[in-house]
PDB file of N, CA and C in Angstrom:
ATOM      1  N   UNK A   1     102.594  91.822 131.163  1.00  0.00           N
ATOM      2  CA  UNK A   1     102.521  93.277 131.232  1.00  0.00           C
ATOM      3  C   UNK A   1     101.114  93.656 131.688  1.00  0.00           C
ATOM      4  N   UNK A   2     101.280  94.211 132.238  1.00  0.00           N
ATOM      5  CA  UNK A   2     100.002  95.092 133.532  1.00  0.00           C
ATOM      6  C   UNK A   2      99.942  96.597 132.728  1.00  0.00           C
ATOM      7  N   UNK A   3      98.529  96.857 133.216  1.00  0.00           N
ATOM      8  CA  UNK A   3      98.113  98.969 132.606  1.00  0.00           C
ATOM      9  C   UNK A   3      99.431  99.736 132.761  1.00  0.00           C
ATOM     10  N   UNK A   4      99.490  99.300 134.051  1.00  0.00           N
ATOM     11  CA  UNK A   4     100.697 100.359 134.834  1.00  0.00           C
ATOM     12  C   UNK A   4     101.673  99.982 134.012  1.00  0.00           C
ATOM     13  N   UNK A   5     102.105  99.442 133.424  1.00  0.00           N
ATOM     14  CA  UNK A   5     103.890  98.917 132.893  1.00  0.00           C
ATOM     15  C   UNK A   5     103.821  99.417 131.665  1.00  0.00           C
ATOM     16  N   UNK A   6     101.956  99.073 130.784  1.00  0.00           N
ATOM     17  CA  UNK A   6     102.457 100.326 129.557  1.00  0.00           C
ATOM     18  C   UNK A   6     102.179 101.560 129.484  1.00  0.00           C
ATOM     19  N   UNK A   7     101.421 101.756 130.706  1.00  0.00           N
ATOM     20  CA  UNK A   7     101.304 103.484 131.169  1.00  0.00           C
ATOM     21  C   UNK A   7     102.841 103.616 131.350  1.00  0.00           C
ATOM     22  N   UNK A   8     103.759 103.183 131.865  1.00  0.00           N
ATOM     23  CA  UNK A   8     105.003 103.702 132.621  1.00  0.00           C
ATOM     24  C   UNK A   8     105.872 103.660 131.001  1.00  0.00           C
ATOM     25  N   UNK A   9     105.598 102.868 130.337  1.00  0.00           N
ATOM     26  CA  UNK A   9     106.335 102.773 129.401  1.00  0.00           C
ATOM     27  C   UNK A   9     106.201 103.715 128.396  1.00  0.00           C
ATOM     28  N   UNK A  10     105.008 104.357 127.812  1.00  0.00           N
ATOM     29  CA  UNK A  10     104.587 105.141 127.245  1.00  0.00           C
ATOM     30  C   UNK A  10     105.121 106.303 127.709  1.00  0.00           C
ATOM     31  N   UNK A  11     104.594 106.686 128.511  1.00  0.00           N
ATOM     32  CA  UNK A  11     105.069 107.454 129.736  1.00  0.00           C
ATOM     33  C   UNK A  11     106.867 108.202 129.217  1.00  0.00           C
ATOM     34  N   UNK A  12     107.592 106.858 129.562  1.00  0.00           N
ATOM     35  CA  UNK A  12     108.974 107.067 129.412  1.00  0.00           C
ATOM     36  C   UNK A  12     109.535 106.662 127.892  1.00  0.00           C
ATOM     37  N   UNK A  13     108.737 106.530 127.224  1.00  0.00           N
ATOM     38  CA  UNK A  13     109.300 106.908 125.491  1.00  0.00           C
ATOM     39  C   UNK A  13     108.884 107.587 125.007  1.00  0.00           C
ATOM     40  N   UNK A  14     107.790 108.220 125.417  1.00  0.00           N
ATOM     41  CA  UNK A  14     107.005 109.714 124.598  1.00  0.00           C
ATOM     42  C   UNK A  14     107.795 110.987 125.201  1.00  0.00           C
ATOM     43  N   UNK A  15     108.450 110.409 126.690  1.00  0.00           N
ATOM     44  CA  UNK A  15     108.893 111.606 127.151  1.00  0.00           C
ATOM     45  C   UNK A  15     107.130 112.411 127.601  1.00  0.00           C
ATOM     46  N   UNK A  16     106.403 112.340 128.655  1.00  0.00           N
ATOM     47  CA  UNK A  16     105.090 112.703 128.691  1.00  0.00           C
ATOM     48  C   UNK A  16     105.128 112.016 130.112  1.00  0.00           C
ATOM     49  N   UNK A  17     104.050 112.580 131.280  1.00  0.00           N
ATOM     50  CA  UNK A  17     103.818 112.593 132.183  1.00  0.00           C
ATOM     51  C   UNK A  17     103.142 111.147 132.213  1.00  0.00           C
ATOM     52  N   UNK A  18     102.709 110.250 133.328  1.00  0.00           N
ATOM     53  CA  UNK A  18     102.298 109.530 133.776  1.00  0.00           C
ATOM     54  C   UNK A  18     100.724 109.719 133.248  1.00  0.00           C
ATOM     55  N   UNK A  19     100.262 110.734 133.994  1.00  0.00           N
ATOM     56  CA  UNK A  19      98.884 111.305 133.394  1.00  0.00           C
ATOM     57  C   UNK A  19      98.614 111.116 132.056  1.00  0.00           C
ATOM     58  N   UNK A  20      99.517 111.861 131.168  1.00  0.00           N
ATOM     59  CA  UNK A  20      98.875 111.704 130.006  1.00  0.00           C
ATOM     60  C   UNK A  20      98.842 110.692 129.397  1.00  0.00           C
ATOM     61  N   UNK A  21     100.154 109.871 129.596  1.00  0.00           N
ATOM     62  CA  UNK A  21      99.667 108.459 128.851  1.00  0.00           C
ATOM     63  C   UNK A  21      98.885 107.347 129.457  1.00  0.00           C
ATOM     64  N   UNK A  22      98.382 107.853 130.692  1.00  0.00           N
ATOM     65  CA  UNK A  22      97.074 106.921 131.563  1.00  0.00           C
ATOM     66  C   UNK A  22      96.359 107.695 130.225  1.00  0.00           C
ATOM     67  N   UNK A  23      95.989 108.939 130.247  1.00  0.00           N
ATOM     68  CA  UNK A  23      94.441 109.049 129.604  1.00  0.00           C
ATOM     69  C   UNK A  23      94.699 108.903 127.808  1.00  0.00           C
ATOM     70  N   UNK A  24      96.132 108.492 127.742  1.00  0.00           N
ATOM     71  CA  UNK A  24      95.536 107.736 125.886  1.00  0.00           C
ATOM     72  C   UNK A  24      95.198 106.540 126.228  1.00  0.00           C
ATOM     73  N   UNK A  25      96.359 105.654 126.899  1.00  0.00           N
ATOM     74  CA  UNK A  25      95.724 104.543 126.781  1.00  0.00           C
ATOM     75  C   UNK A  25      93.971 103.751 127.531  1.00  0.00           C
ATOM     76  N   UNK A  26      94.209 104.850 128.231  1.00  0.00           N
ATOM     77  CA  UNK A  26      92.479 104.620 128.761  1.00  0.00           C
ATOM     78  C   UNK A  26      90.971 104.989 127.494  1.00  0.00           C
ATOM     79  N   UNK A  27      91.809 105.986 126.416  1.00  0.00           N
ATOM     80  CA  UNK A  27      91.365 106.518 125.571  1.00  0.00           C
ATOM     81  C   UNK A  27      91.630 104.820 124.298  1.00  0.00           C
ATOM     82  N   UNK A  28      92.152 104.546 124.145  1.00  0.00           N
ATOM     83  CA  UNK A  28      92.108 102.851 123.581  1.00  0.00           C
ATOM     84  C   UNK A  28      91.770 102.414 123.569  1.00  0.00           C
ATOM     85  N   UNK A  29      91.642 102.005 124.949  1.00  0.00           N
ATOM     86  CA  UNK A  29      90.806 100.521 125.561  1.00  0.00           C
ATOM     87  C   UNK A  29      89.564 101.001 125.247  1.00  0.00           C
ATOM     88  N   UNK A  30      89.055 102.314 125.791  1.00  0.00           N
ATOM     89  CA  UNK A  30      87.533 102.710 125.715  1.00  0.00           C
ATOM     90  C   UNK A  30      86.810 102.682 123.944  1.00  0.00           C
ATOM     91  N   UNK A  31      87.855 103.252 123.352  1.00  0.00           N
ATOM     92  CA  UNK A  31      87.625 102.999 121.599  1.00  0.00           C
ATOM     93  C   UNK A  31      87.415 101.666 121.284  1.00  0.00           C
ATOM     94  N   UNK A  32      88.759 100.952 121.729  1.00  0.00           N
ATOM     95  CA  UNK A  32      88.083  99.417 121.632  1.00  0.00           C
ATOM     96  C   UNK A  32      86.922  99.078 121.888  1.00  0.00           C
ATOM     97  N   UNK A  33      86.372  99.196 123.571  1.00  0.00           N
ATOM     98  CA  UNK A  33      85.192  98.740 123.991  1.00  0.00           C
ATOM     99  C   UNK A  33      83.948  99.162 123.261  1.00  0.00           C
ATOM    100  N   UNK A  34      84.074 100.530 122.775  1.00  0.00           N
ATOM    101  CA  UNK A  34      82.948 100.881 122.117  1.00  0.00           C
ATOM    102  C   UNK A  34      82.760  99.983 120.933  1.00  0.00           C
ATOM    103  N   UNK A  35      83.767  99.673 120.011  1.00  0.00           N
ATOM    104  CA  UNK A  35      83.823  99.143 118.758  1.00  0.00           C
ATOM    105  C   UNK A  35      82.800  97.750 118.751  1.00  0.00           C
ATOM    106  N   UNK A  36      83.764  96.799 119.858  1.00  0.00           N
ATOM    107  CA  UNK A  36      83.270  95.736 120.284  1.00  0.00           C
ATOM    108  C   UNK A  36      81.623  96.162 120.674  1.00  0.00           C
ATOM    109  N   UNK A  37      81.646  96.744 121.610  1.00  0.00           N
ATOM    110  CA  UNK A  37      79.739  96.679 122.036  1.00  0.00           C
ATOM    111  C   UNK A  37      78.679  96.900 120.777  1.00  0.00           C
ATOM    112  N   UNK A  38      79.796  97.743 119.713  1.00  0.00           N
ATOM    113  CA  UNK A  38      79.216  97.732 118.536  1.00  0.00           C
ATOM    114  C   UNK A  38      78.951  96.798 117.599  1.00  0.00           C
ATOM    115  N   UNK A  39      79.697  95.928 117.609  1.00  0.00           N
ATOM    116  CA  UNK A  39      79.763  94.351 116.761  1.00  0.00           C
ATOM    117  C   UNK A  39      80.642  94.599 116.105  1.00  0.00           C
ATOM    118  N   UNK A  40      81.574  95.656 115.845  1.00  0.00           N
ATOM    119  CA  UNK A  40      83.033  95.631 115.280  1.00  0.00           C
ATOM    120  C   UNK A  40      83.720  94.953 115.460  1.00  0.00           C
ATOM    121  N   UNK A  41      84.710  93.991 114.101  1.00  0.00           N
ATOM    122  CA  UNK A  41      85.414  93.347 114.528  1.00  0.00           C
ATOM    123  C   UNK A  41      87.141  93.744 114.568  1.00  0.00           C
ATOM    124  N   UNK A  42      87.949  93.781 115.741  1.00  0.00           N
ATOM    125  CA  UNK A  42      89.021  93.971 116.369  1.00  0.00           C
ATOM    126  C   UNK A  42      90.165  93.371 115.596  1.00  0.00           C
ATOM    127  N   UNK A  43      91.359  94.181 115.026  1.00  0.00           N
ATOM    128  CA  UNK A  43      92.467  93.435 114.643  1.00  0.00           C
ATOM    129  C   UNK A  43      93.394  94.645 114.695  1.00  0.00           C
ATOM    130  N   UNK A  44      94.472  93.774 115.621  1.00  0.00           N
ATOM    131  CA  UNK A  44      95.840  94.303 116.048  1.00  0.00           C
ATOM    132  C   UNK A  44      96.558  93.893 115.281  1.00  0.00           C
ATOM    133  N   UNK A  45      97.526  94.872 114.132  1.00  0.00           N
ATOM    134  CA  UNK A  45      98.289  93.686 113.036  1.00  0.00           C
ATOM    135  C   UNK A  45      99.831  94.639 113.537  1.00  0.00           C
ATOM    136  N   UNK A  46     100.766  94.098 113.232  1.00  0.00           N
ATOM    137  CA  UNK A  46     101.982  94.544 113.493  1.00  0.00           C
ATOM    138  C   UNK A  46     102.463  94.432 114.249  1.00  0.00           C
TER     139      UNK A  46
END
């Protein structure tokens, strides 16, 4: 799975434009990255 496939996917289960679920999940990754540059440590559970 590629950006685009869970942008498209999001996308088509939120019922929500292309746009908006580019800018959550861009809004993610960027939360992530901050965390990380921070020395936070990352856990995806579920």
């Amino acid at each position: 799975m590629i950006k685009a496939d869970l942008i498209n996917k999001i996308s088509k289960e939120m019922n929500i434009s292309k746009q908006e679920a580019e800018a959550g999940v861009n809004l993610f990754f960027q939360t992530i990255k901050e965390a990380i540059l921070r020395g936070e440590e990352i856990e995806l559970r579920g």
